[in-house]
Each structure stands twice: as C-alpha cells, then as structure tokens.
C-alpha atoms as a PDB file:
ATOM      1  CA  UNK A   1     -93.375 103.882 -50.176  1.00  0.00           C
ATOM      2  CA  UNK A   2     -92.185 100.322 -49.723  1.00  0.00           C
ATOM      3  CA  UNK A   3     -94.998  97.632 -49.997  1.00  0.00           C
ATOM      4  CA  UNK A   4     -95.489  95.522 -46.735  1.00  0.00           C
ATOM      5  CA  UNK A   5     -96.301  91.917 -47.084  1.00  0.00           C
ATOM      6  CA  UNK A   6     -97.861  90.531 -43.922  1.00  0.00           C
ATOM      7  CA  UNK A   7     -98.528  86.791 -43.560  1.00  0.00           C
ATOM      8  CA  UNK A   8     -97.462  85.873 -46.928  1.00  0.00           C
ATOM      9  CA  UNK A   9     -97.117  82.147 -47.218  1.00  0.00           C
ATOM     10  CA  UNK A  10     -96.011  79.992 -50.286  1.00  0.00           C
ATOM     11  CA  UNK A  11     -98.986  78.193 -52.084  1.00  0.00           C
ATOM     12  CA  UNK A  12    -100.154  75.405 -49.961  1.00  0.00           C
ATOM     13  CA  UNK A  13     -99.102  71.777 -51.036  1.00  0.00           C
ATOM     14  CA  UNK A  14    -101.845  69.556 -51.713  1.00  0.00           C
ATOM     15  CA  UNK A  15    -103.046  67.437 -48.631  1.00  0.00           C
ATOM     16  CA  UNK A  16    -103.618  64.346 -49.573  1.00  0.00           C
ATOM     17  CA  UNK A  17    -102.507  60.588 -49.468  1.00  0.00           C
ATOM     18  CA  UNK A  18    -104.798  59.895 -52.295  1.00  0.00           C
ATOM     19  CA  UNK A  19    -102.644  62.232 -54.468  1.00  0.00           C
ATOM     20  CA  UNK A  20     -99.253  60.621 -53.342  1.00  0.00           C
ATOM     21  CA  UNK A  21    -100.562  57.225 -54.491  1.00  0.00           C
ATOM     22  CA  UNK A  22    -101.834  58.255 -57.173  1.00  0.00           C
ATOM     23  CA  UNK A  23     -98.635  59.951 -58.110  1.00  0.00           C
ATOM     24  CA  UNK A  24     -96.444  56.580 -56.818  1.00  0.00           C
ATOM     25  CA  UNK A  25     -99.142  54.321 -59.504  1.00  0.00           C
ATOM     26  CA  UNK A  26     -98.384  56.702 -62.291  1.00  0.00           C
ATOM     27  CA  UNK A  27     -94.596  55.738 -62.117  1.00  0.00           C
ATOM     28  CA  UNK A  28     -93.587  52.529 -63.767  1.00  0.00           C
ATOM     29  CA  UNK A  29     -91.532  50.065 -62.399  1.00  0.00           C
ATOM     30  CA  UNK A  30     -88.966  49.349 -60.935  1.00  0.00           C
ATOM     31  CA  UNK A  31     -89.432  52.993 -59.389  1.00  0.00           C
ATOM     32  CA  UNK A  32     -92.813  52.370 -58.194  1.00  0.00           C
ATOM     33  CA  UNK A  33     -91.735  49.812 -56.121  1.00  0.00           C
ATOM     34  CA  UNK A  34     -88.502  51.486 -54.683  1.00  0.00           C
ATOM     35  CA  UNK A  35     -91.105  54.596 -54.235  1.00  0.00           C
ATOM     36  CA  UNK A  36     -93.359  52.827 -52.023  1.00  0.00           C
ATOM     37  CA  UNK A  37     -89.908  51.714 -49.838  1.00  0.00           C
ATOM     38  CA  UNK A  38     -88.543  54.865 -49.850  1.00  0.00           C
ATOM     39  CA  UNK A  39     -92.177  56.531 -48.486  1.00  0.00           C
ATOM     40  CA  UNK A  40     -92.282  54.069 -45.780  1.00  0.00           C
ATOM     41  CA  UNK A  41     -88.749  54.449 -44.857  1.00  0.00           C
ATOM     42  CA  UNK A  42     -89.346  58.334 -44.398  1.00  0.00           C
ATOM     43  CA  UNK A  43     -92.800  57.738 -42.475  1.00  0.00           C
ATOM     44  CA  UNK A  44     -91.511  55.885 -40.315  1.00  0.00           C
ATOM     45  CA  UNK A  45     -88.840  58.785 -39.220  1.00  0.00           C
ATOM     46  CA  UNK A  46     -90.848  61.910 -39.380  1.00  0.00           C
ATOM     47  CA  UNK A  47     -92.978  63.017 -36.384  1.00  0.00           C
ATOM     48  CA  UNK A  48     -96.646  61.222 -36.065  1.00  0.00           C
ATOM     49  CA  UNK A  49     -97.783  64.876 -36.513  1.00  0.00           C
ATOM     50  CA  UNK A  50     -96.304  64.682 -40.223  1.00  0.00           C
ATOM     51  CA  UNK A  51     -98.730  64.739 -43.052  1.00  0.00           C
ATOM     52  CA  UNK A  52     -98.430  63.569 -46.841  1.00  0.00           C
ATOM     53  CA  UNK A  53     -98.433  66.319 -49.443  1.00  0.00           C
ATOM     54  CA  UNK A  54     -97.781  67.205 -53.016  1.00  0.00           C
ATOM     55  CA  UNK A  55     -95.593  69.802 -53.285  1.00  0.00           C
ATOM     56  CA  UNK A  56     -93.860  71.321 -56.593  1.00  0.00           C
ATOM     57  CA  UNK A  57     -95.604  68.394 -58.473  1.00  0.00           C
ATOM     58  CA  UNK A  58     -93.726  65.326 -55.888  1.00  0.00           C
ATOM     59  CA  UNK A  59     -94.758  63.675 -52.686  1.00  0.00           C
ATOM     60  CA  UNK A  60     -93.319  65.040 -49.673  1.00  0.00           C
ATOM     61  CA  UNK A  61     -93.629  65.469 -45.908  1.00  0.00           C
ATOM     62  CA  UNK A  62     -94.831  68.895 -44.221  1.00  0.00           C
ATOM     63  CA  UNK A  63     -94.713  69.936 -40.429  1.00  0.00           C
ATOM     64  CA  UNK A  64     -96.552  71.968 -40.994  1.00  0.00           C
ATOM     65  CA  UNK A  65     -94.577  73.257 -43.884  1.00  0.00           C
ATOM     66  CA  UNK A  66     -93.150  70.584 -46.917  1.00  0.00           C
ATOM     67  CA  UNK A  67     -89.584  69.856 -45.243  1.00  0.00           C
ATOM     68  CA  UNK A  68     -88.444  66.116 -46.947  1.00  0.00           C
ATOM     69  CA  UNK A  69     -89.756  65.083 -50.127  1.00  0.00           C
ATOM     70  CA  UNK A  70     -88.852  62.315 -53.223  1.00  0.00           C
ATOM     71  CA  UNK A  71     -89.362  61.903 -56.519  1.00  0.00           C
ATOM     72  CA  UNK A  72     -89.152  59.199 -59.494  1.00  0.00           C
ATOM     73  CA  UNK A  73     -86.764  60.584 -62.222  1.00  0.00           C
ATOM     74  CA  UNK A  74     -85.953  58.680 -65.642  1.00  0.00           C
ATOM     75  CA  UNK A  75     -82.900  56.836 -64.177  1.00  0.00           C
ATOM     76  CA  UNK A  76     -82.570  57.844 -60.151  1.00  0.00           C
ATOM     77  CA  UNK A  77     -85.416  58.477 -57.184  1.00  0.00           C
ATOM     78  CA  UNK A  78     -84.224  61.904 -56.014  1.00  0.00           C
ATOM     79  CA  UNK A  79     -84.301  62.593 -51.784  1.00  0.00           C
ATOM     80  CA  UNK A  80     -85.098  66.211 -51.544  1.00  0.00           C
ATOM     81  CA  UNK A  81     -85.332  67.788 -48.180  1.00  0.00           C
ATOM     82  CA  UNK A  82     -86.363  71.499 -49.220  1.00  0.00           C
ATOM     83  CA  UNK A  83     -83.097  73.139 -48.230  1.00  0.00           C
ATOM     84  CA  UNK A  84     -80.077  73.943 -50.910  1.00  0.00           C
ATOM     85  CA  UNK A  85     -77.416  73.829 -47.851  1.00  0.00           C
ATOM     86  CA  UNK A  86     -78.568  70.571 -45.674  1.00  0.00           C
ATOM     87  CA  UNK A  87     -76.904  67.806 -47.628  1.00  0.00           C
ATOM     88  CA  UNK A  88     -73.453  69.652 -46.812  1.00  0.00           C
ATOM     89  CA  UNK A  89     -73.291  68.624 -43.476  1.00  0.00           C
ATOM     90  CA  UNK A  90     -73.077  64.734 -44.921  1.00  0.00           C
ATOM     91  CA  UNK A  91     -70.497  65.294 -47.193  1.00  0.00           C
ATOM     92  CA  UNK A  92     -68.685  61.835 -46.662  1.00  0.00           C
ATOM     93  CA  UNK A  93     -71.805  60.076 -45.704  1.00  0.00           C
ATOM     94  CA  UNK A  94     -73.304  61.125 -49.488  1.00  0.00           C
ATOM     95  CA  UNK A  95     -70.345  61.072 -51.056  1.00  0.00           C
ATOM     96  CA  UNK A  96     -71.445  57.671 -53.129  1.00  0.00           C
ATOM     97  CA  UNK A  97     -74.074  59.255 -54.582  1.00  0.00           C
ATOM     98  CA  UNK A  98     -74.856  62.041 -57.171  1.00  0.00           C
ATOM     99  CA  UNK A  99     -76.397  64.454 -55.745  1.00  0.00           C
ATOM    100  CA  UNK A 100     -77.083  68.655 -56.209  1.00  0.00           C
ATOM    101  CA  UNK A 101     -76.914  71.028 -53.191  1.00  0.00           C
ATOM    102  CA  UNK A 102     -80.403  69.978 -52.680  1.00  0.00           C
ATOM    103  CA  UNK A 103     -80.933  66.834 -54.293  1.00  0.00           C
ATOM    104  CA  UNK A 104     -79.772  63.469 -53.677  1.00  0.00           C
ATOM    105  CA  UNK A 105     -80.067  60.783 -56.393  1.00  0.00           C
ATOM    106  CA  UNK A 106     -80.464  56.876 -56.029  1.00  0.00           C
ATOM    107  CA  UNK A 107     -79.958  54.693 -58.627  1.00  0.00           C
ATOM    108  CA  UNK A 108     -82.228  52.200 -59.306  1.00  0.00           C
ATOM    109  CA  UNK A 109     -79.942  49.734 -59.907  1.00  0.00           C
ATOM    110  CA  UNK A 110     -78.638  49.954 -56.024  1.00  0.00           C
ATOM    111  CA  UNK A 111     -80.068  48.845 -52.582  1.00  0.00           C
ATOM    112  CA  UNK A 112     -81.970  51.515 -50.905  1.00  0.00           C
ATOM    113  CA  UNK A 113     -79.511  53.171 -48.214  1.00  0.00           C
ATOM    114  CA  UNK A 114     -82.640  52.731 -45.668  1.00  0.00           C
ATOM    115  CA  UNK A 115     -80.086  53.384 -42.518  1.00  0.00           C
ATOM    116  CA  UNK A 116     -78.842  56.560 -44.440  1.00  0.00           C
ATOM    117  CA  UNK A 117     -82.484  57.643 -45.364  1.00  0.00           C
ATOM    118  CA  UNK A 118     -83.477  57.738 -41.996  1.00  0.00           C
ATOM    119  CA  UNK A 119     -80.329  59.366 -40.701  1.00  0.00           C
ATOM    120  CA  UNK A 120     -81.197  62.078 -43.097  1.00  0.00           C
ATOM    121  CA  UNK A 121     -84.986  62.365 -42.140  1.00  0.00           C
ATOM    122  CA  UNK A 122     -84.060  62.901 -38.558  1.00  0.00           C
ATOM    123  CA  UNK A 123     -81.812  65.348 -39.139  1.00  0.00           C
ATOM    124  CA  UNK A 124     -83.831  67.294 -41.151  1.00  0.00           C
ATOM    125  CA  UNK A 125     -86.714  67.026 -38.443  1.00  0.00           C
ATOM    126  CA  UNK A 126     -84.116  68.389 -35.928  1.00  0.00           C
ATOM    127  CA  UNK A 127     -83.088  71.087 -37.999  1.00  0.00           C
ATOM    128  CA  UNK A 128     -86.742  72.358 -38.306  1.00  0.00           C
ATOM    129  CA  UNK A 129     -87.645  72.339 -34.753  1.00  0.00           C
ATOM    130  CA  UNK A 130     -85.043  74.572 -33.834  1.00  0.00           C
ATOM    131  CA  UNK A 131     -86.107  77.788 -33.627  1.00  0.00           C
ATOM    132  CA  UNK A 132     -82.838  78.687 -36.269  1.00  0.00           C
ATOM    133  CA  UNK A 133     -84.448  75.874 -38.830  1.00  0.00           C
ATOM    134  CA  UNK A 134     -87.815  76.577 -39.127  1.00  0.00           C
ATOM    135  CA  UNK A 135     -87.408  78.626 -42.417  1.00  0.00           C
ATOM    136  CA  UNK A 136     -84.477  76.362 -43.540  1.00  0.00           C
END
C-alpha cells in the first residue's frame, strides 16, 4: 500500500529578527556591513506582509514560506532566492557575476548592484503569487 502524506510541510524557519542580527553581528567586516545593505535593500522590495527568518542556517524572507534569502561567504555575499531555475530568466542581467543555478555571488570588493537586487526581489515576489509559483 502506498503511504499518504497529508499536510507535510518542510521544517519551519526560525521567526525572528533577533536571530538575523544576531547572525549579521557574527560576520566580520566588511560583510557585516554590506549584509546590513543588502537586508535593507531586500526589505524594502518584499511585501509589508514579509517576515525575517532563518532558514538552512541564513537570513531570508518568507511569505509565508522562505522565498529570497542571503548569506556572508569567505569571499562573496550570496543572493539566494530558493529556486534552482529563477536566475535563468536574467541571464544577461547576471551575467557579471558568479553565480550557481540558485545562487548569485557578490564580491566584496564591488558596489552593491542595489537596482539589480531589487529587480530580482520583485520578480521573485511575482513569481510566488502566481498561482504557478507558489511551490517554485
């Protein structure tokens, strides 16, 4: 007989602001800094709904699911918005940067793309509130 799962969700990410700072102090400069940038760049494009959340161990964004997250690596801040196939549809946009099919990494020794950051942000937020993207 095949097992039925009903209402399964993922582990819930941990709710808290208190945790994302805390995880933004722990991280030595210059990436602190650019951190704190980069989390007001993406609050100020995600719904007012939005909430802070740590999710597989880095801050992110949930509505109400994690959908756009960041993280401080040893020599980039990685952009990741929880989906291996949305950076494909910026291929010439990204195509400055490193990046994985669902990472994109800035260097610290760069400006923060803020204009590009945002760009990406809303389009994420538009691909989850179609009915097609919520489990993107």
């Amino acid at each position: 007989m095949k097992k039925v799962l009903l209402d399964r969700q993922p582990l819930a990410p941990k709710a808290s602001r208190d945790a994302v700072e805390a995880y933004i102090a722990a991280v030595p400069e210059p990436a602190q800094t650019t951190l704190r940038k980069l989390r007001e760049v993406i609050r100020s494009a995600v719904p007012k709904e939005a909430v802070e959340v740590i999710s597989y161990g880095f801050p992110a964004f949930a509505w109400p699911q994690p959908f756009f997250g960041y993280a401080a690596f040893k020599r980039h801040i990685g952009v990741l918005p929880f989906s291996g196939s949305f950076f494909s549809h910026f291929d010439e946009e990204l195509r400055p940067y490193t990046r994985t099919k669902s990472s994109l990494h800035l260097p610290y020794d760069r400006p923060l793309p803020v204009q590009l950051i945002r760009k990406l942000v809303r389009a994420r937020v538009a691909v989850i509130t179609t009915p097609a993207g919520r489990s993107s």
